[in-house]
C-alpha atoms as a PDB file:
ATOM      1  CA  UNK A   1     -21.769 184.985 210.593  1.00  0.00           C
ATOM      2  CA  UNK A   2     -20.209 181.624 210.414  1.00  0.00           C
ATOM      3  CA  UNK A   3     -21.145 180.043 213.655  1.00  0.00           C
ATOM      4  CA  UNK A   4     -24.971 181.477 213.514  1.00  0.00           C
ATOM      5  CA  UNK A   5     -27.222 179.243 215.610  1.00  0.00           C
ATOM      6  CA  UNK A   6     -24.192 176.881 216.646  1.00  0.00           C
ATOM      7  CA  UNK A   7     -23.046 176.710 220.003  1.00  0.00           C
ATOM      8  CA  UNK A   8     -19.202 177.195 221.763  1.00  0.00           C
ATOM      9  CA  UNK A   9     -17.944 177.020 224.968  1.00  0.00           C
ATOM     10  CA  UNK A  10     -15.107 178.816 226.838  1.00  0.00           C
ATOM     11  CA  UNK A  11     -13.854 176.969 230.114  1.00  0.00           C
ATOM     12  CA  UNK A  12     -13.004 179.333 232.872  1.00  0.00           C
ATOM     13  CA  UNK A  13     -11.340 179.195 236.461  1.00  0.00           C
ATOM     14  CA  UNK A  14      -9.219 181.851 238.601  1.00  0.00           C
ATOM     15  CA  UNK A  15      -6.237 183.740 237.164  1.00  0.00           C
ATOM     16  CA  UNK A  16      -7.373 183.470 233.337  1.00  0.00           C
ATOM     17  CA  UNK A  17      -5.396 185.186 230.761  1.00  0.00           C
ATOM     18  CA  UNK A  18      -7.647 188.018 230.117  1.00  0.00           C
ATOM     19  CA  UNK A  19      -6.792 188.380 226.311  1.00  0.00           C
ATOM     20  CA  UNK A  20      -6.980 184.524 226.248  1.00  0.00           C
ATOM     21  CA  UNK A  21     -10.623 184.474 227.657  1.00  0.00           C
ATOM     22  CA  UNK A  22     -12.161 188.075 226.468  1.00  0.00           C
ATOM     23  CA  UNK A  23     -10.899 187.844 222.613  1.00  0.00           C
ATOM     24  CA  UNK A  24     -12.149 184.686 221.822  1.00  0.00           C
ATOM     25  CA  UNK A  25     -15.663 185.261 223.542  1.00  0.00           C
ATOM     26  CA  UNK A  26     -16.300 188.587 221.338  1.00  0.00           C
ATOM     27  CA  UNK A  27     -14.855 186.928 217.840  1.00  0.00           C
ATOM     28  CA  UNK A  28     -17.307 183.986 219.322  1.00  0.00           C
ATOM     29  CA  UNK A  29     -19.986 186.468 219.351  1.00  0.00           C
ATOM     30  CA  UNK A  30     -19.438 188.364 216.716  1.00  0.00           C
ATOM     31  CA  UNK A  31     -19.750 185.231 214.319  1.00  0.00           C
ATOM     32  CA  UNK A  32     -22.950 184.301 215.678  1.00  0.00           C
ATOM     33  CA  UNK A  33     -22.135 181.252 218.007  1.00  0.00           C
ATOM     34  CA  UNK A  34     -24.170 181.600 221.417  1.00  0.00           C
ATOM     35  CA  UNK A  35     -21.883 181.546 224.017  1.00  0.00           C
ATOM     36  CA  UNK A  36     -21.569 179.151 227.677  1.00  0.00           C
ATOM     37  CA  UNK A  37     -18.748 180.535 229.594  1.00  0.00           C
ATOM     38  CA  UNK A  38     -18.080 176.710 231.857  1.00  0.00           C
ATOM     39  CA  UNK A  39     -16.561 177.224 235.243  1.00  0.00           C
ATOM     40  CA  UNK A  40     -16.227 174.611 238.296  1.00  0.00           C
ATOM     41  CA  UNK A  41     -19.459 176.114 239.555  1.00  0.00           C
ATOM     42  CA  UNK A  42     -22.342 177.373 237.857  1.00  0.00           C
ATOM     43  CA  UNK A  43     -22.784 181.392 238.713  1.00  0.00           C
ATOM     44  CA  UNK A  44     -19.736 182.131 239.889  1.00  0.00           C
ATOM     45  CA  UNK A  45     -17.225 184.908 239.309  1.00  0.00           C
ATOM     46  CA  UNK A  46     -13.749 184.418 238.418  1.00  0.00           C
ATOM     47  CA  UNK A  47     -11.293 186.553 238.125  1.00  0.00           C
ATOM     48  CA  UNK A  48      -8.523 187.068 235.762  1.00  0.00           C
ATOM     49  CA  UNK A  49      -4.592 188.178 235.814  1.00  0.00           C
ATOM     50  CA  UNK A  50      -5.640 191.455 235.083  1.00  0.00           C
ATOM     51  CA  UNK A  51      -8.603 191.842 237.168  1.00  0.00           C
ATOM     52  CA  UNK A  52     -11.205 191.362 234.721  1.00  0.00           C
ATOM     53  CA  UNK A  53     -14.427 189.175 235.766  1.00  0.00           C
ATOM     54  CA  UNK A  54     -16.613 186.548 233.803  1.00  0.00           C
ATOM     55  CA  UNK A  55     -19.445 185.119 235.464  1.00  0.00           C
ATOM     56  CA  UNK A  56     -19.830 181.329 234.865  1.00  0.00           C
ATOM     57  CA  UNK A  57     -23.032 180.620 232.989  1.00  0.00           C
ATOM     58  CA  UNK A  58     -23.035 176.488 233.071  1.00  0.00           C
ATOM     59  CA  UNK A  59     -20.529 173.872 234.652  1.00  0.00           C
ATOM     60  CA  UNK A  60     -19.571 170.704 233.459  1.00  0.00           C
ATOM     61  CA  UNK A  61     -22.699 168.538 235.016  1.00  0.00           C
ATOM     62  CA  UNK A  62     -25.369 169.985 232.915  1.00  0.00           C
ATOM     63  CA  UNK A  63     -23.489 170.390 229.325  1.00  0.00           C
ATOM     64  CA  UNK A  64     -24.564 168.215 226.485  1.00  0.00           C
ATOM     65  CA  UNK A  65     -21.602 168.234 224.248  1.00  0.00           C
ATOM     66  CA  UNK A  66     -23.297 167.028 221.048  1.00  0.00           C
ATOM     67  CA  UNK A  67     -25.149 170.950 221.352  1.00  0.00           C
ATOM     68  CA  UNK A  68     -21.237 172.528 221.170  1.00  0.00           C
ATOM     69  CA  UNK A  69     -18.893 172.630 218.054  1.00  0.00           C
ATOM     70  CA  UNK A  70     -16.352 174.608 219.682  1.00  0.00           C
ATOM     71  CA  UNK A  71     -14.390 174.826 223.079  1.00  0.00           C
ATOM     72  CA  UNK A  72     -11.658 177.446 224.588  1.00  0.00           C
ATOM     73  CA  UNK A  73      -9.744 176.890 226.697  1.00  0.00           C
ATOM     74  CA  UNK A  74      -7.920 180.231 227.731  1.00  0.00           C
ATOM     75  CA  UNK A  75      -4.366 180.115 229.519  1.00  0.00           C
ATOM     76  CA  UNK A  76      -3.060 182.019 231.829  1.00  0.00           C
ATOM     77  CA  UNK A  77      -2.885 180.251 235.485  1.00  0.00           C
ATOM     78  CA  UNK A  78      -6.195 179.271 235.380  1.00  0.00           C
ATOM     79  CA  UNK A  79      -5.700 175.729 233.526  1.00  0.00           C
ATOM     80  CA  UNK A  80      -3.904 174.878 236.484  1.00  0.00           C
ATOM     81  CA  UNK A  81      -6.800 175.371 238.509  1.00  0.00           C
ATOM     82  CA  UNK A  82      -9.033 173.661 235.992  1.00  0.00           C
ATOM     83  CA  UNK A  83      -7.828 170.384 235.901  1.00  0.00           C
ATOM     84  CA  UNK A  84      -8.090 169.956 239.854  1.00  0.00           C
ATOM     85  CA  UNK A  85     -11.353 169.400 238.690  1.00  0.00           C
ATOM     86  CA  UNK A  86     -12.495 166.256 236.946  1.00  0.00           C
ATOM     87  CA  UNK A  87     -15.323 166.936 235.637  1.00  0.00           C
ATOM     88  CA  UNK A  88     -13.654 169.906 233.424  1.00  0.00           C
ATOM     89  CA  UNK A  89     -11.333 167.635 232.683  1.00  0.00           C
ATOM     90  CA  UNK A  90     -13.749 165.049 231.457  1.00  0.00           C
ATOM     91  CA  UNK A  91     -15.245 167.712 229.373  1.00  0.00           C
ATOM     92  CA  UNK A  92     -12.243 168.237 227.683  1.00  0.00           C
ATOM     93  CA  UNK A  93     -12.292 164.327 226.942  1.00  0.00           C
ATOM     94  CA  UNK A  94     -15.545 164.465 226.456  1.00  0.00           C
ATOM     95  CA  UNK A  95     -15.467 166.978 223.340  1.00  0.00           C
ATOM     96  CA  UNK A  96     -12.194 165.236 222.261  1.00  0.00           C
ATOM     97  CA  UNK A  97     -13.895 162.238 221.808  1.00  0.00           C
ATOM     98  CA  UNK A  98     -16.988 163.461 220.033  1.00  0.00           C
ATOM     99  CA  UNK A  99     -14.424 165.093 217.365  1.00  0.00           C
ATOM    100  CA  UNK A 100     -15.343 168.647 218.617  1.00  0.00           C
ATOM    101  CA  UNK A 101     -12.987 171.421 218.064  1.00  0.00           C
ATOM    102  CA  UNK A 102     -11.129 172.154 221.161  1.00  0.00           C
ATOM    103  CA  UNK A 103      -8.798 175.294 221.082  1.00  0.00           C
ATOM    104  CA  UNK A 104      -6.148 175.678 223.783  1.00  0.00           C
ATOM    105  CA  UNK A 105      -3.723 178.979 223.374  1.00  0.00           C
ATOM    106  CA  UNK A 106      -0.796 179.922 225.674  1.00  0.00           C
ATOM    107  CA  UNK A 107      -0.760 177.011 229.364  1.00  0.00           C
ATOM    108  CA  UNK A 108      -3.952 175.671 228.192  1.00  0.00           C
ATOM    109  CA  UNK A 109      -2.499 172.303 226.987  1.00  0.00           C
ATOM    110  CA  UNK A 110      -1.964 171.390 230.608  1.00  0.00           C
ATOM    111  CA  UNK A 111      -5.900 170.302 230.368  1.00  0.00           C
ATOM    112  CA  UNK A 112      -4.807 168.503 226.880  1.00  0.00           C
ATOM    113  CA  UNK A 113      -2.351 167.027 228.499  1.00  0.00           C
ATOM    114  CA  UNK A 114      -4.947 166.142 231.811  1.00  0.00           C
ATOM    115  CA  UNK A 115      -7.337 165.213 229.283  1.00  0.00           C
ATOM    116  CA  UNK A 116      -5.106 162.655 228.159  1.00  0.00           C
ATOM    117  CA  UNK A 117      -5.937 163.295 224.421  1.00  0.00           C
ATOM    118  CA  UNK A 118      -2.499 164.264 223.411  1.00  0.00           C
ATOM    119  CA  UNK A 119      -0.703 160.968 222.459  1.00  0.00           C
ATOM    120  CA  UNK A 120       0.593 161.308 218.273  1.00  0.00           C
ATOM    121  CA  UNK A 121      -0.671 164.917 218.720  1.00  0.00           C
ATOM    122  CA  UNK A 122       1.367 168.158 217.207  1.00  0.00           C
ATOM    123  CA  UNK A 123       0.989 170.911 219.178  1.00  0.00           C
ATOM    124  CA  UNK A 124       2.094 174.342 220.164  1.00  0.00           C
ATOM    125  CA  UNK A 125       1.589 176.292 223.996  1.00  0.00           C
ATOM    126  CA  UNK A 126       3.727 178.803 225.617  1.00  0.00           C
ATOM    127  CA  UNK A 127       7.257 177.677 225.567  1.00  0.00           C
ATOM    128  CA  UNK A 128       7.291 176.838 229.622  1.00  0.00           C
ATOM    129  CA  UNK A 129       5.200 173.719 229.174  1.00  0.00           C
ATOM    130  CA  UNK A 130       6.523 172.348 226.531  1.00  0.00           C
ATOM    131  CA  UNK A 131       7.948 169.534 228.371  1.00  0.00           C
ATOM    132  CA  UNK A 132       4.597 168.547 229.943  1.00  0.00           C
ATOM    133  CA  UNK A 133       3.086 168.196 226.680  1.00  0.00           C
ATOM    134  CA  UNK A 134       5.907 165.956 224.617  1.00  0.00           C
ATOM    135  CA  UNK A 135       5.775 164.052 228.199  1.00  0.00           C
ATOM    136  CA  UNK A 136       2.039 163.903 227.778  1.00  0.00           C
ATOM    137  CA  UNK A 137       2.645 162.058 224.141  1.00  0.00           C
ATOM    138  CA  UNK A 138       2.810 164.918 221.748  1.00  0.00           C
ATOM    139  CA  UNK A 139       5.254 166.417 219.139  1.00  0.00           C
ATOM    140  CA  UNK A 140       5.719 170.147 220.116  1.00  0.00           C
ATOM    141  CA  UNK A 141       6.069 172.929 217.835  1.00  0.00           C
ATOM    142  CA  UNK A 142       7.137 176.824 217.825  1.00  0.00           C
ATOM    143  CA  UNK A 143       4.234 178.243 215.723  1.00  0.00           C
ATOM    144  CA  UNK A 144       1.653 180.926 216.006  1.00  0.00           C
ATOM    145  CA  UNK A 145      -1.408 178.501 215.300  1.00  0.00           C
ATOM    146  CA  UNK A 146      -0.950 174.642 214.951  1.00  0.00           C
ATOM    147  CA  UNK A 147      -3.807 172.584 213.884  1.00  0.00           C
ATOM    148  CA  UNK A 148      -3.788 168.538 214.393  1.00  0.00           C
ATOM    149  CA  UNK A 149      -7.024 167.289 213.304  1.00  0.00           C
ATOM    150  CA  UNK A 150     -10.192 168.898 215.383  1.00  0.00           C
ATOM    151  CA  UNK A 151      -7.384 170.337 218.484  1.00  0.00           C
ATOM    152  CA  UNK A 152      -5.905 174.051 217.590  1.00  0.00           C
ATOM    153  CA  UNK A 153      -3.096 175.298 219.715  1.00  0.00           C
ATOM    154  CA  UNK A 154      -1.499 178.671 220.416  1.00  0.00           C
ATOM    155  CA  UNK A 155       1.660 179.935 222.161  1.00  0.00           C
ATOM    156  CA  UNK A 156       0.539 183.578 223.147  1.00  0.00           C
ATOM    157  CA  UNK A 157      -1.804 186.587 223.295  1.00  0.00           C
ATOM    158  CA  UNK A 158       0.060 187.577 220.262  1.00  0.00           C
ATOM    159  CA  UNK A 159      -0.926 184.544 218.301  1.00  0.00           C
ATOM    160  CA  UNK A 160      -5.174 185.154 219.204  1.00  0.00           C
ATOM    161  CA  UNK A 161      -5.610 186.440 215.412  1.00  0.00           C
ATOM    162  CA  UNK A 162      -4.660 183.170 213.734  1.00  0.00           C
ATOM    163  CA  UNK A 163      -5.470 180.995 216.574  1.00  0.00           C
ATOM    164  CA  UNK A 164      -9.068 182.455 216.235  1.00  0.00           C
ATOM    165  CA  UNK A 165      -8.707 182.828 212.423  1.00  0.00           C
ATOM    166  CA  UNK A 166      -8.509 178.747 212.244  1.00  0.00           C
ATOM    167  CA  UNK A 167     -11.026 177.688 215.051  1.00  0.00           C
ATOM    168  CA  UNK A 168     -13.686 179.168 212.955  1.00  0.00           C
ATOM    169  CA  UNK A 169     -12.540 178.292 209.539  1.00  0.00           C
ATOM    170  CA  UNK A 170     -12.346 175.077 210.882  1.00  0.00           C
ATOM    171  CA  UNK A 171     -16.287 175.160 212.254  1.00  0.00           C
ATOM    172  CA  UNK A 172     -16.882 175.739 208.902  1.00  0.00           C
ATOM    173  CA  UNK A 173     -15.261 172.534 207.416  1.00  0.00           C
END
């Protein structure tokens, strides 16, 4: 149980990639870390591209960042909803700039890329949005798991073993 008594975070909005969102809250769990799921709004339900629901448990305004080592950010649609909001995207910055880890798998670098926190950054995403993100500063990369200091980035579903595999070998460092 690596992330006993530590804290993570998984961002949520609309049309979340299911696998995206679900496997990295139960690996999450299973390691010990308690768990915020962060929406726009605190209690509400989202829904993802498969139909499963998450209820949001907190929302940007009342996180303290310095109690998190981890955020998720899931793909999917939903990070296009996300960073209509500022204050996720502030959170984003937010745990970027207090050296957090911050894992993004699959369209999730769009908030990276919102976030601004991408500039001399080597990254991987889902192949689509690769131009967003070398436009956003970074050096993309075709590659299951790609770490660049605290950020980890994914491409797919099929990459959630070693994307999860290095976020929390990573907490451990």
């Amino acid at each position: 149980m690596l992330l006993k008594n530590k804290k993570a975070a998984i961002l949520v909005e609309n049309i979340f990639n299911d696998h995206e969102f679900w496997y990295p809250y139960y690996r999450l769990l299973e390691e010990g870390a308690e768990v915020e799921i962060i929406g726009p709004e605190k209690n509400k339900k989202y829904t993802g591209k498969s139909g499963t629901t998450t209820v949001s448990t907190s929302w940007p305004g009342e996180i303290d960042v310095q109690e998190f080592v981890i955020l998720i950010i899931p793909g999917g649609y939903a990070p296009d909803h996300m960073r209509r909001h500022a204050n996720m995207v502030g959170l984003v910055r937010d745990f970027f700039d207090q050296e957090k880890i911050i894992g993004a798998i699959c369209h999730a670098g769009w908030m990276l890329a919102s976030a601004d926190i991408l500039k001399g950054k080597t990254v991987t995403s889902f192949f689509a949005i690769r131009d967003d993100l070398t436009n956003a500063g970074a050096k993309w990369v075709d590659r299951e798991v790609c770490t660049d200091g605290k950020i980890v980035t994914s491409r797919t579903p099929d990459d959630l073993p070693a994307f999860l595999r290095e976020i929390i070998a990573l907490s451990g460092k």
